[in-house]
C-alpha atoms as a PDB file:
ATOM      1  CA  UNK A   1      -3.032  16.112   1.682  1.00  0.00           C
ATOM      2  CA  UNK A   2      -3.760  13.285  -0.656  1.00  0.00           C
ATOM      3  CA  UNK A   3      -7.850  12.307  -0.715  1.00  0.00           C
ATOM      4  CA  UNK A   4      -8.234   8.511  -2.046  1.00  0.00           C
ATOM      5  CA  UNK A   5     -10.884   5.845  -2.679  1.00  0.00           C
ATOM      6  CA  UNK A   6     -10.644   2.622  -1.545  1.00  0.00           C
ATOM      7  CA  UNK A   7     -11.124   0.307  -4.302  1.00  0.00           C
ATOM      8  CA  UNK A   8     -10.383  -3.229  -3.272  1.00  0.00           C
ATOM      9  CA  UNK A   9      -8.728  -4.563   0.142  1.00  0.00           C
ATOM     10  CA  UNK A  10      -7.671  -7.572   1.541  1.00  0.00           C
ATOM     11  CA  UNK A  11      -7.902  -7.896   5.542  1.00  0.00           C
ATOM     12  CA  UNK A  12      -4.777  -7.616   7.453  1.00  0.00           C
ATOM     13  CA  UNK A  13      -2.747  -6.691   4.085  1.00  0.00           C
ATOM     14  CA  UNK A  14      -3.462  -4.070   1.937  1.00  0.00           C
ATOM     15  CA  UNK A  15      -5.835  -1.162   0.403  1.00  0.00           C
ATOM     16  CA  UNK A  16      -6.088  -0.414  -2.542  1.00  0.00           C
ATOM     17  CA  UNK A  17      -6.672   3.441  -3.229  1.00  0.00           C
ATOM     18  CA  UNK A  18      -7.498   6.062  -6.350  1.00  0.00           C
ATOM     19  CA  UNK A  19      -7.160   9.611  -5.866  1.00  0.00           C
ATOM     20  CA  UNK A  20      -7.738  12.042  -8.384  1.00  0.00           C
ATOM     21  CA  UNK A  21      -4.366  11.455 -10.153  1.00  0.00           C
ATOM     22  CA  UNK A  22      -2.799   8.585  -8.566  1.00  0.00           C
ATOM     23  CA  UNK A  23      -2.719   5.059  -7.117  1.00  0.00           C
ATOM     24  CA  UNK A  24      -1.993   3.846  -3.748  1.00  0.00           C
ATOM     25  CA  UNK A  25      -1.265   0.691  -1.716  1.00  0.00           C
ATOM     26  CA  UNK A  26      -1.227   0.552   2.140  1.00  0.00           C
ATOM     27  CA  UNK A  27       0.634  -2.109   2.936  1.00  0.00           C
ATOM     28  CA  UNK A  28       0.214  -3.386   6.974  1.00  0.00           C
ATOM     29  CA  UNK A  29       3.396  -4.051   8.150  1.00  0.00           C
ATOM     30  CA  UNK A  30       3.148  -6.357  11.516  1.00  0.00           C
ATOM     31  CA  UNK A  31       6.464  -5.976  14.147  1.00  0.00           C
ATOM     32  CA  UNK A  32       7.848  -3.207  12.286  1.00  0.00           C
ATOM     33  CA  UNK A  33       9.565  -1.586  14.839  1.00  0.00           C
ATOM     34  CA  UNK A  34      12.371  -4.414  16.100  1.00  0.00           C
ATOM     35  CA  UNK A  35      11.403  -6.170  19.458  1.00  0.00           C
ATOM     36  CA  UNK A  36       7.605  -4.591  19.689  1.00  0.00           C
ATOM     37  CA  UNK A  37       4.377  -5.974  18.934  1.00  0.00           C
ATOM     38  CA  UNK A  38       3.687  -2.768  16.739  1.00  0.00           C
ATOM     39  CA  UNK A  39       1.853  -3.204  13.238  1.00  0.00           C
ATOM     40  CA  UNK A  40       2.166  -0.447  10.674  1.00  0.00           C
ATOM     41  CA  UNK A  41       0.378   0.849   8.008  1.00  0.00           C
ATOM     42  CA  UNK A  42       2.202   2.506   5.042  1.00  0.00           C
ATOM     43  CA  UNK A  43       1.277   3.770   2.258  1.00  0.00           C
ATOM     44  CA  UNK A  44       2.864   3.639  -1.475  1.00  0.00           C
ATOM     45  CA  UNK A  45       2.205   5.016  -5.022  1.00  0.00           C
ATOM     46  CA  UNK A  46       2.109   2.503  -8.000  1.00  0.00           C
ATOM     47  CA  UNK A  47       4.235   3.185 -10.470  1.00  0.00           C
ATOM     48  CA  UNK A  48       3.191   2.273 -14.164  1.00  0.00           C
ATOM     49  CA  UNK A  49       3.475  -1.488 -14.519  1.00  0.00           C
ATOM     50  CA  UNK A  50       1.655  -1.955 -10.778  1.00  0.00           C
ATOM     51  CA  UNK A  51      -1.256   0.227 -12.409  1.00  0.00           C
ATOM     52  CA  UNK A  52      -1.887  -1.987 -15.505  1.00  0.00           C
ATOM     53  CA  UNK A  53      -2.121  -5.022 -13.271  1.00  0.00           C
ATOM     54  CA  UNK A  54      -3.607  -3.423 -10.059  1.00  0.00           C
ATOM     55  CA  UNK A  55      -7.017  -6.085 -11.474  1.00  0.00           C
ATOM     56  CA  UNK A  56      -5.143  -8.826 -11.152  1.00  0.00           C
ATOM     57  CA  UNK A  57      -6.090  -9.466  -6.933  1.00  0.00           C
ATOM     58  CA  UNK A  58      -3.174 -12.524  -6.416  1.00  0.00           C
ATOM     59  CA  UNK A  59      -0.873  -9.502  -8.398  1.00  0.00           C
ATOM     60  CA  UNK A  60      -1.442  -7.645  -5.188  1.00  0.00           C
ATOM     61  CA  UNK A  61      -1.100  -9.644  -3.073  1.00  0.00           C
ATOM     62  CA  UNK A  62       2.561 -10.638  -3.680  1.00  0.00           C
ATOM     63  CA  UNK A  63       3.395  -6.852  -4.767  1.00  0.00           C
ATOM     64  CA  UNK A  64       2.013  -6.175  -0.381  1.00  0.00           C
ATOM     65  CA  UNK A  65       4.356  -9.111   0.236  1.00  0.00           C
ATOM     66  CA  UNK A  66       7.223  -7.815  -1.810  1.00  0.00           C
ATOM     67  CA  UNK A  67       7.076  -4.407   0.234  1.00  0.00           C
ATOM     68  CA  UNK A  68       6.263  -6.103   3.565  1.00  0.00           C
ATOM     69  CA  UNK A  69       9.509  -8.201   3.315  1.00  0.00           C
ATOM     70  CA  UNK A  70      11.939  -5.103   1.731  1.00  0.00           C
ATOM     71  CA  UNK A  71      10.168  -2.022   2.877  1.00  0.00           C
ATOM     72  CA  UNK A  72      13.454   0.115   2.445  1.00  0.00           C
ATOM     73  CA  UNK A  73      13.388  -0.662  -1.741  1.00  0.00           C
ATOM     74  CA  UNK A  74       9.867   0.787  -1.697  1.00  0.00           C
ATOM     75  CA  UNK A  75      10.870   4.085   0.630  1.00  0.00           C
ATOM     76  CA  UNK A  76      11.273   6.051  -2.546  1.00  0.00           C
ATOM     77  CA  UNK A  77       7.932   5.391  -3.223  1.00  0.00           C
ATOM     78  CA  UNK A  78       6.495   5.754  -0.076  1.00  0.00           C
ATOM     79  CA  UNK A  79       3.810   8.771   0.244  1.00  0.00           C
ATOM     80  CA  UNK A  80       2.225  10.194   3.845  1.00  0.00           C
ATOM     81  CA  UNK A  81      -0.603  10.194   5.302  1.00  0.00           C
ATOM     82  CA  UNK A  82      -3.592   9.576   2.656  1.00  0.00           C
ATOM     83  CA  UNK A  83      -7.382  10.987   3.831  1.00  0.00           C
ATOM     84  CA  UNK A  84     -10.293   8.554   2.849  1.00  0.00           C
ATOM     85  CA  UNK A  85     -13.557   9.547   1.522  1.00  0.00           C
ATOM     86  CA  UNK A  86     -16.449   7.802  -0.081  1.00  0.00           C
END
């Protein structure tokens, strides 16, 4: 299981998260499921380049809004279920 910090967020779309040896981003994903009023959270390592810019907060922003809008590019990337602590 993957233990993360949260180290910045934006309400409604995403979290960012450290763990030990990687980065995250949960990304919420509203109607995910076709005709349902479902939202979704997911959750995705950063590879290299997202890392050097993850202080950059408008960076984020569109990188939650590039996954939101092609969530099957990012699958490859996408990780489980990731346990917060403080």
């Amino acid at each position: 299981m993957i233990e993360a910090n949260i180290v910045k967020r934006r309400a409604g779309d995403f979290v960012l998260m450290q763990s030990d040896q990687n980065w995250y981003i949960g990304v919420l994903i509203p109607n995910f499921y076709a005709n349902s009023h479902f939202d979704v959270s997911k959750n995705f390592i950063l590879i290299e380049h997202d890392i050097e810019s993850k202080d950059d907060f408008d960076y984020l922003i569109k990188l939650a809004e590039t996954i939101r809008k092609n969530v099957a590019e990012f699958s490859n990337r996408e990780v489980g279920f990731i346990k917060l602590i403080k």
